[in-house]
PDB file of N, CA and C in Angstrom:
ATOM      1  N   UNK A   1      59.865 -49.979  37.407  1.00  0.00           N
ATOM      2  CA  UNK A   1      58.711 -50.201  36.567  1.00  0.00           C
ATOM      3  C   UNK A   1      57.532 -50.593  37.457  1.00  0.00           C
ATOM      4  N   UNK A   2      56.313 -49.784  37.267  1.00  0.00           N
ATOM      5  CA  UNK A   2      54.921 -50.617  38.367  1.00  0.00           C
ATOM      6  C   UNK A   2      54.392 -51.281  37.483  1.00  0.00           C
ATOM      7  N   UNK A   3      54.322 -51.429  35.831  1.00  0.00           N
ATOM      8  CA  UNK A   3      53.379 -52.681  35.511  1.00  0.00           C
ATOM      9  C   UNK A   3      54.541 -53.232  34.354  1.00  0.00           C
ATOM     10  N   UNK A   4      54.323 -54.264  33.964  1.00  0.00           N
ATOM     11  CA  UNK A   4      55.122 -54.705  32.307  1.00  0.00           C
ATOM     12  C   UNK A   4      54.319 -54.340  31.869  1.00  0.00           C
ATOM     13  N   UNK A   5      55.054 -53.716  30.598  1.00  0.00           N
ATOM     14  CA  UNK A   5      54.076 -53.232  29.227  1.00  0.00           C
ATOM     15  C   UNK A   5      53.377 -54.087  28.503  1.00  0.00           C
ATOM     16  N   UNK A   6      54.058 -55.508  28.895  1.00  0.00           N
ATOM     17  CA  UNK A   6      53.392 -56.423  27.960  1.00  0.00           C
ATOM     18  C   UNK A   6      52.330 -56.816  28.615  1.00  0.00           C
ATOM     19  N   UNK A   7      52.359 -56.977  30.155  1.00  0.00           N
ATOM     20  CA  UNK A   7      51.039 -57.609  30.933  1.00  0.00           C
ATOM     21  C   UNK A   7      50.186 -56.636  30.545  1.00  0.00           C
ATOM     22  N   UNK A   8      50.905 -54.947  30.743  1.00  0.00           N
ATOM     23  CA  UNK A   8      49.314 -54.351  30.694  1.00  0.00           C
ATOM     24  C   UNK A   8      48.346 -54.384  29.074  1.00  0.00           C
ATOM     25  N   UNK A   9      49.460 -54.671  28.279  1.00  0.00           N
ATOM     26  CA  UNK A   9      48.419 -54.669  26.568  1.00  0.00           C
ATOM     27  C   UNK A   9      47.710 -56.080  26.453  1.00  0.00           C
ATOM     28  N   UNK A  10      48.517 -56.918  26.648  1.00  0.00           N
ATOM     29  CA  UNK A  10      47.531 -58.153  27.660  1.00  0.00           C
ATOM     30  C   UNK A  10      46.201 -57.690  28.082  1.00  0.00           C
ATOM     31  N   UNK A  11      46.090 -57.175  29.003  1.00  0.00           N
ATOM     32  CA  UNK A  11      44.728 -56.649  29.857  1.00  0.00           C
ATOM     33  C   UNK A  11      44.036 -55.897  29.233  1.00  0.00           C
ATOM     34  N   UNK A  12      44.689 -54.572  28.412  1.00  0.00           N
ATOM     35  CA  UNK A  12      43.702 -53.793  27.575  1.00  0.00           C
ATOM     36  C   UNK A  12      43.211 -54.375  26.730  1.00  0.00           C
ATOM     37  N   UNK A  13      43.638 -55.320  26.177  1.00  0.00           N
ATOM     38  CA  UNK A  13      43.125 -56.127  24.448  1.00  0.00           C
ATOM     39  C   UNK A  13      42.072 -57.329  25.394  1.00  0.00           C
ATOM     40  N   UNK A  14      42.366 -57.742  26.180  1.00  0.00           N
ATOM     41  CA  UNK A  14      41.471 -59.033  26.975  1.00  0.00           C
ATOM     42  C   UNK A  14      40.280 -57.864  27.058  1.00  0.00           C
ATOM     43  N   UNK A  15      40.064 -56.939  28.109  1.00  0.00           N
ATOM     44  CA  UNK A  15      39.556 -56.610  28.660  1.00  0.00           C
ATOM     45  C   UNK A  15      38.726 -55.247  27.932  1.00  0.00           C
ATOM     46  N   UNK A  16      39.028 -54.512  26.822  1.00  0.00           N
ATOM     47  CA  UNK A  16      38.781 -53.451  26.132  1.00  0.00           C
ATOM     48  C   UNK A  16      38.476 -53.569  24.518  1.00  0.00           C
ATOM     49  N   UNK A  17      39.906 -53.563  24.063  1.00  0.00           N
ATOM     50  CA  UNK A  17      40.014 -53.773  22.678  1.00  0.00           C
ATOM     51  C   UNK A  17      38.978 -55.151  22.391  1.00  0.00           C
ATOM     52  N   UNK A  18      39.529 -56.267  22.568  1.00  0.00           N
ATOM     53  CA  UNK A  18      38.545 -57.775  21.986  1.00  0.00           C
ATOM     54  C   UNK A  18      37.019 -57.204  22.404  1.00  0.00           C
ATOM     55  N   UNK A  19      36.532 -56.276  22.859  1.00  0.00           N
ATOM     56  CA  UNK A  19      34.848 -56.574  23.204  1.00  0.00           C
ATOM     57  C   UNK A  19      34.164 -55.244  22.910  1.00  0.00           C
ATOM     58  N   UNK A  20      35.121 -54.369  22.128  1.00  0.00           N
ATOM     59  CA  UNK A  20      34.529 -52.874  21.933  1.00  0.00           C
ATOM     60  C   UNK A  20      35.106 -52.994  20.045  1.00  0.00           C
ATOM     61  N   UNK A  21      36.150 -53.533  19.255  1.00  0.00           N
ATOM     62  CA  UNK A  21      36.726 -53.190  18.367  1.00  0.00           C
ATOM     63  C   UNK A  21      36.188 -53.653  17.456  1.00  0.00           C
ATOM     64  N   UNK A  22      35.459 -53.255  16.233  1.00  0.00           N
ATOM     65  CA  UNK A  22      34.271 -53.410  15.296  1.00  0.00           C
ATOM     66  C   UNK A  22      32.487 -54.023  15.604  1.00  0.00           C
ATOM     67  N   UNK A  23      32.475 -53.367  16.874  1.00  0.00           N
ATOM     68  CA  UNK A  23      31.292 -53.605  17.499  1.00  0.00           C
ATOM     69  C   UNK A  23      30.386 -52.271  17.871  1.00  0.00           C
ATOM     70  N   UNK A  24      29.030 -52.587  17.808  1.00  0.00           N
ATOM     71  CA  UNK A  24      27.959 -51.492  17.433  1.00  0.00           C
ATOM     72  C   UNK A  24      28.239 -51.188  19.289  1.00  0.00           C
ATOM     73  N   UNK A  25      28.543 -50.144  19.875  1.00  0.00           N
ATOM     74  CA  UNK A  25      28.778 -49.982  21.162  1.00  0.00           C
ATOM     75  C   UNK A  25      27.589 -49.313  21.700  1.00  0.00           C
ATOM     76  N   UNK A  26      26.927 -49.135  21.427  1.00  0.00           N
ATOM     77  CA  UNK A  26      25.331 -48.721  22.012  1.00  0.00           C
ATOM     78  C   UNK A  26      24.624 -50.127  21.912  1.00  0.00           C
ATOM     79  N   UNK A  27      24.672 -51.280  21.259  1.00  0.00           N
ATOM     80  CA  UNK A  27      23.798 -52.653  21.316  1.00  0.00           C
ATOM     81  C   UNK A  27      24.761 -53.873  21.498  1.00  0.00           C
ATOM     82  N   UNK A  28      25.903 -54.067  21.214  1.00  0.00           N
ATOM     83  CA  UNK A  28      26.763 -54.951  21.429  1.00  0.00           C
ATOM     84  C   UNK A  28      28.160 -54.821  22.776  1.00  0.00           C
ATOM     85  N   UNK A  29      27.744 -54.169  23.627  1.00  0.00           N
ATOM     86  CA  UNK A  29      29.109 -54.385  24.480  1.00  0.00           C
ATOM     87  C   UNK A  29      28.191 -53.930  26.110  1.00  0.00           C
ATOM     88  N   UNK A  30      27.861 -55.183  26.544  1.00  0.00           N
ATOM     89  CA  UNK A  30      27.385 -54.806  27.661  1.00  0.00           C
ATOM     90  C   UNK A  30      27.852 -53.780  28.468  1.00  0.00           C
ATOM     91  N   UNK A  31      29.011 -53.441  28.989  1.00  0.00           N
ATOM     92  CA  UNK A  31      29.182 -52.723  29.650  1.00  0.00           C
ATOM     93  C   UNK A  31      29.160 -50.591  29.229  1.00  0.00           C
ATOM     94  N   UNK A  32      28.521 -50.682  28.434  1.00  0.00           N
ATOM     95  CA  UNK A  32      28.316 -49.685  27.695  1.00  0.00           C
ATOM     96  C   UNK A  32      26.666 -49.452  27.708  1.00  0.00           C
ATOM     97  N   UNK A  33      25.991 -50.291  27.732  1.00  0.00           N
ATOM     98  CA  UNK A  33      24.790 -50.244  27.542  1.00  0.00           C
ATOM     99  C   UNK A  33      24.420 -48.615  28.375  1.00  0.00           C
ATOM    100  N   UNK A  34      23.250 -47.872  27.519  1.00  0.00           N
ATOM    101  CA  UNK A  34      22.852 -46.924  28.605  1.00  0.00           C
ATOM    102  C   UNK A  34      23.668 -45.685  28.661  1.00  0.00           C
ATOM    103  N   UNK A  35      25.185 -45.830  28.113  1.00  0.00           N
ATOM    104  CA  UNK A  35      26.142 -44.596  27.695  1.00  0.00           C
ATOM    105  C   UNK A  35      26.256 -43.895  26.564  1.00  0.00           C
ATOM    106  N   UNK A  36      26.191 -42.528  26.112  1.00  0.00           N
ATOM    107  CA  UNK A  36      26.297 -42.130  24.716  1.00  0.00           C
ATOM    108  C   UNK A  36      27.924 -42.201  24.750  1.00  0.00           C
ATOM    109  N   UNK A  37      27.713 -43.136  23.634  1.00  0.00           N
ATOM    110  CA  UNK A  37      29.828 -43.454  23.467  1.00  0.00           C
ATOM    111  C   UNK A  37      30.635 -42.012  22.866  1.00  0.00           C
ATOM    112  N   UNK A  38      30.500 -41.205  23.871  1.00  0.00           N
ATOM    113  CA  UNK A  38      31.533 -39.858  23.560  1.00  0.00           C
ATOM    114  C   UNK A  38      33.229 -40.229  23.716  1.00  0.00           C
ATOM    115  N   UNK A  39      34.229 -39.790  23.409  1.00  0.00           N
ATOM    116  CA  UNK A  39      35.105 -40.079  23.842  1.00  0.00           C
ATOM    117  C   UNK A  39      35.236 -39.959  25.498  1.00  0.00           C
ATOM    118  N   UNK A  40      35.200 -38.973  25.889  1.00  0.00           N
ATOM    119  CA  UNK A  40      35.132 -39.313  27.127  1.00  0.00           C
ATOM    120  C   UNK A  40      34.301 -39.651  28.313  1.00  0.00           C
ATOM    121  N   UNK A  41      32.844 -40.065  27.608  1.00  0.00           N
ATOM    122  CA  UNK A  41      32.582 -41.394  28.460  1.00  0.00           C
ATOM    123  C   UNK A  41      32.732 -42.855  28.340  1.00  0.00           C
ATOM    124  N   UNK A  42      33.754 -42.791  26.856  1.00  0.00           N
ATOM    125  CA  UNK A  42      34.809 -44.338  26.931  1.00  0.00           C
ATOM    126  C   UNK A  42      35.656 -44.331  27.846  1.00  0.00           C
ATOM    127  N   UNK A  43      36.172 -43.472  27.787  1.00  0.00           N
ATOM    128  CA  UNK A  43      37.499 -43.085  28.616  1.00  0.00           C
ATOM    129  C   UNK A  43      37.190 -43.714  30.506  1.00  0.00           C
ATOM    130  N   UNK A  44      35.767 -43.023  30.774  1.00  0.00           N
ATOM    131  CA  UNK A  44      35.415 -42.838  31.929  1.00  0.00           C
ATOM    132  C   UNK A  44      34.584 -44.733  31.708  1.00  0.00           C
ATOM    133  N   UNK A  45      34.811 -45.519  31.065  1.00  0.00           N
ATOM    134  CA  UNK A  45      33.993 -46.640  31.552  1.00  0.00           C
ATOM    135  C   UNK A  45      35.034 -47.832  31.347  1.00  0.00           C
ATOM    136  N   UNK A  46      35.774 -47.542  30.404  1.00  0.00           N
ATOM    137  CA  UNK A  46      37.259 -48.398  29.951  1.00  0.00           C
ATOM    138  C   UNK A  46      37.713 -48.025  31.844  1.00  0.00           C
ATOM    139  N   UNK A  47      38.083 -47.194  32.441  1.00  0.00           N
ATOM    140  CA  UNK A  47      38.874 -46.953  33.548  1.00  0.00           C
ATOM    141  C   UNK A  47      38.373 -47.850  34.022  1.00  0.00           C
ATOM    142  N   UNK A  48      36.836 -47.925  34.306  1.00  0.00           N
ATOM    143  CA  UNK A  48      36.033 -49.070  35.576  1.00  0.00           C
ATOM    144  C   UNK A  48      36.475 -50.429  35.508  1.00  0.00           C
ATOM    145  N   UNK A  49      36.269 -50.370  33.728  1.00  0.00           N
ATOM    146  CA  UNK A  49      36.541 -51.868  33.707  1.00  0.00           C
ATOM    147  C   UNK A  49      37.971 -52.163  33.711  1.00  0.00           C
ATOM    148  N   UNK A  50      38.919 -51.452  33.646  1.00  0.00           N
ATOM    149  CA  UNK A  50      40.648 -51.538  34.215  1.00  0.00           C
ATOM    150  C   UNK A  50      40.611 -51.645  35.406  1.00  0.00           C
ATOM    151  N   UNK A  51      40.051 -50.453  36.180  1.00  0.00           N
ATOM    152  CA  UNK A  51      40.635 -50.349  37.441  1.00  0.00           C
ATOM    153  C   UNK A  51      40.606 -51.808  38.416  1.00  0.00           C
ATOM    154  N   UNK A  52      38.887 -52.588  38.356  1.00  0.00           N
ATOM    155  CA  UNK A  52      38.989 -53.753  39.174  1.00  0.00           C
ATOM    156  C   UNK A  52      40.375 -54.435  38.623  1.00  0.00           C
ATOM    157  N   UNK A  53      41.248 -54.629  37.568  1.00  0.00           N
ATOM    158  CA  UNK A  53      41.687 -55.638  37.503  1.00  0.00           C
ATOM    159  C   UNK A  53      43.635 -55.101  37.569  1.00  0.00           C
ATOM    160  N   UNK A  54      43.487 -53.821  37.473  1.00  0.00           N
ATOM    161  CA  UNK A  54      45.362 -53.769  38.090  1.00  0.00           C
ATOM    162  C   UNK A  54      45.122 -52.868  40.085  1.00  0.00           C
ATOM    163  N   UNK A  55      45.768 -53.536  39.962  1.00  0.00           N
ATOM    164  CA  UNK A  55      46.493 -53.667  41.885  1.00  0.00           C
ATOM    165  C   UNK A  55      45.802 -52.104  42.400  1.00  0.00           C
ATOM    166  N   UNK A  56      45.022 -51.666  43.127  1.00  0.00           N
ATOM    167  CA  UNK A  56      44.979 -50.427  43.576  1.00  0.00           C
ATOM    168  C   UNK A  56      45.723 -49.452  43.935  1.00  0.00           C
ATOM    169  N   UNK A  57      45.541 -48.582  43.783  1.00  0.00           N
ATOM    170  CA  UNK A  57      46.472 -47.683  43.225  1.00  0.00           C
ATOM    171  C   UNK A  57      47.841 -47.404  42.046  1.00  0.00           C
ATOM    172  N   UNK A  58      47.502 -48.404  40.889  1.00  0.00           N
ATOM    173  CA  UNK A  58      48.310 -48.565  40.334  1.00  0.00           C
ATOM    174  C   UNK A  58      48.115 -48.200  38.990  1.00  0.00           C
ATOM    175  N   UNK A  59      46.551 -47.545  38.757  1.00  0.00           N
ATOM    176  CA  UNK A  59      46.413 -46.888  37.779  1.00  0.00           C
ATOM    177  C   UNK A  59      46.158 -45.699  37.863  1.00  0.00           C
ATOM    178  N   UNK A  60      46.622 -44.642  37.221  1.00  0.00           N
ATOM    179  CA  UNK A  60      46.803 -43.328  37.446  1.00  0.00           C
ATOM    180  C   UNK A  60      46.183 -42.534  36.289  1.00  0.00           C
ATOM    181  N   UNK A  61      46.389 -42.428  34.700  1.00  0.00           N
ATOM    182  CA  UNK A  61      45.821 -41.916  33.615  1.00  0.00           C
ATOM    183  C   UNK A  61      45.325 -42.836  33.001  1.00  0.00           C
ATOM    184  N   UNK A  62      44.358 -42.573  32.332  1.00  0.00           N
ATOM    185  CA  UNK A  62      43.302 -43.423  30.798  1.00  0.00           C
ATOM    186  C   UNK A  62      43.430 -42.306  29.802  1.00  0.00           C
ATOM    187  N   UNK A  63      44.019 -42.684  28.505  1.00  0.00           N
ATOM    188  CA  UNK A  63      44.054 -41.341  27.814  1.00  0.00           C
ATOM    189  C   UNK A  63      43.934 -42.493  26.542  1.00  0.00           C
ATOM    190  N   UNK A  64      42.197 -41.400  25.610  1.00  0.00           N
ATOM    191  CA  UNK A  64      41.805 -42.089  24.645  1.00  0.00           C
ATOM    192  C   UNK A  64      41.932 -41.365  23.403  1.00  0.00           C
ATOM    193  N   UNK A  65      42.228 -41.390  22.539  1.00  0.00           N
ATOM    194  CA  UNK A  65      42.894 -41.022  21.704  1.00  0.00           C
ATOM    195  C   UNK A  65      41.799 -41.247  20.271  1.00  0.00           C
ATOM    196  N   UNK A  66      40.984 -40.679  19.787  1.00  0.00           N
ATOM    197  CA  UNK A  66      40.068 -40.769  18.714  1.00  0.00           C
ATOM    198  C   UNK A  66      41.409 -40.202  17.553  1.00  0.00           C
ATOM    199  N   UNK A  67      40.787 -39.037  17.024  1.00  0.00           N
ATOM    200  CA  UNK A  67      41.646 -38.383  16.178  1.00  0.00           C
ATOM    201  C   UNK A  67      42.961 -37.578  16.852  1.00  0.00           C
ATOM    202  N   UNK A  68      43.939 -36.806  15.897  1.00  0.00           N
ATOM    203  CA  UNK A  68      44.975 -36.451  16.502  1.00  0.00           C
ATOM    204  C   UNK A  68      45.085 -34.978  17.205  1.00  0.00           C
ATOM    205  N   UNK A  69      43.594 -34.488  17.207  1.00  0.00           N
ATOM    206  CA  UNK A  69      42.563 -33.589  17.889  1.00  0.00           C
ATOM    207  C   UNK A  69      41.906 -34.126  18.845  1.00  0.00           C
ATOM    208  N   UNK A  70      41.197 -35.062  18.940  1.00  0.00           N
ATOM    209  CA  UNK A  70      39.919 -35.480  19.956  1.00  0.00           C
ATOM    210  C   UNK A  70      40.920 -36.563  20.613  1.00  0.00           C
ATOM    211  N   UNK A  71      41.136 -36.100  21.807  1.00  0.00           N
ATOM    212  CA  UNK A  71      41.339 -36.853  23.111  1.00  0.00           C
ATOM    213  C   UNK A  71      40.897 -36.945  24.281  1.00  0.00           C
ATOM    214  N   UNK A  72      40.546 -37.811  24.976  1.00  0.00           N
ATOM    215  CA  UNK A  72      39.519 -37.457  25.991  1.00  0.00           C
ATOM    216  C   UNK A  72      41.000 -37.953  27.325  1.00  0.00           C
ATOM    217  N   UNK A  73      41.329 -38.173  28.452  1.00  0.00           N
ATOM    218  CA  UNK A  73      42.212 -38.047  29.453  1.00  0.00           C
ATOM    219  C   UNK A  73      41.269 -38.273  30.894  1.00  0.00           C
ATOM    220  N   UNK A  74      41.620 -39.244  31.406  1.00  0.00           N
ATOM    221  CA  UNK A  74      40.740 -39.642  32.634  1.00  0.00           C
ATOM    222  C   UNK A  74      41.931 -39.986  33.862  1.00  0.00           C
ATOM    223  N   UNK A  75      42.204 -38.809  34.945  1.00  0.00           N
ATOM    224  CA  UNK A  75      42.747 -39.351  36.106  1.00  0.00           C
ATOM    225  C   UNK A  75      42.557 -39.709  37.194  1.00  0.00           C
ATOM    226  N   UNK A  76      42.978 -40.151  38.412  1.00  0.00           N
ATOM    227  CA  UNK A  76      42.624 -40.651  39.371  1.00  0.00           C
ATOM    228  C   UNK A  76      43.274 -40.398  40.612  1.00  0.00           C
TER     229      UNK A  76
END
């Protein structure tokens, strides 16, 4: 195993979910500011703000999941 599943939903909900999830994401989530929130330039800004915080090289896919059509997929 390279991460626990539980540390990493830990990190996504700290770090993603709690500061993007019923929030106006063009005026309320700093790190968004300045982005048109497409799926995949969530995809591509959720990674940034992951990547500083698991071990380098230890994240490999971001895969965002809107509808069960619209997915956006970010690798590294």
């Amino acid at each position: 195993m390279i991460v626990d599943m539980k540390d990493l939903k830990a990190l996504v909900n700290e770090l993603i979910v709690d500061r993007v999830d019923h929030r106006h994401l063009n005026l309320d989530v700093p790190f968004l500011h300045g982005i048109i929130p497409t799926a995949e330039n969530l995809a591509v800004a959720f990674w940034a703000v992951l990547e500083s915080r698991i071990p380098a090289g230890r994240l490999h896919e971001l895969r965002l999941q809107e509808t069960e059509r619209n997915i956006a997929v970010v690798r590294r």
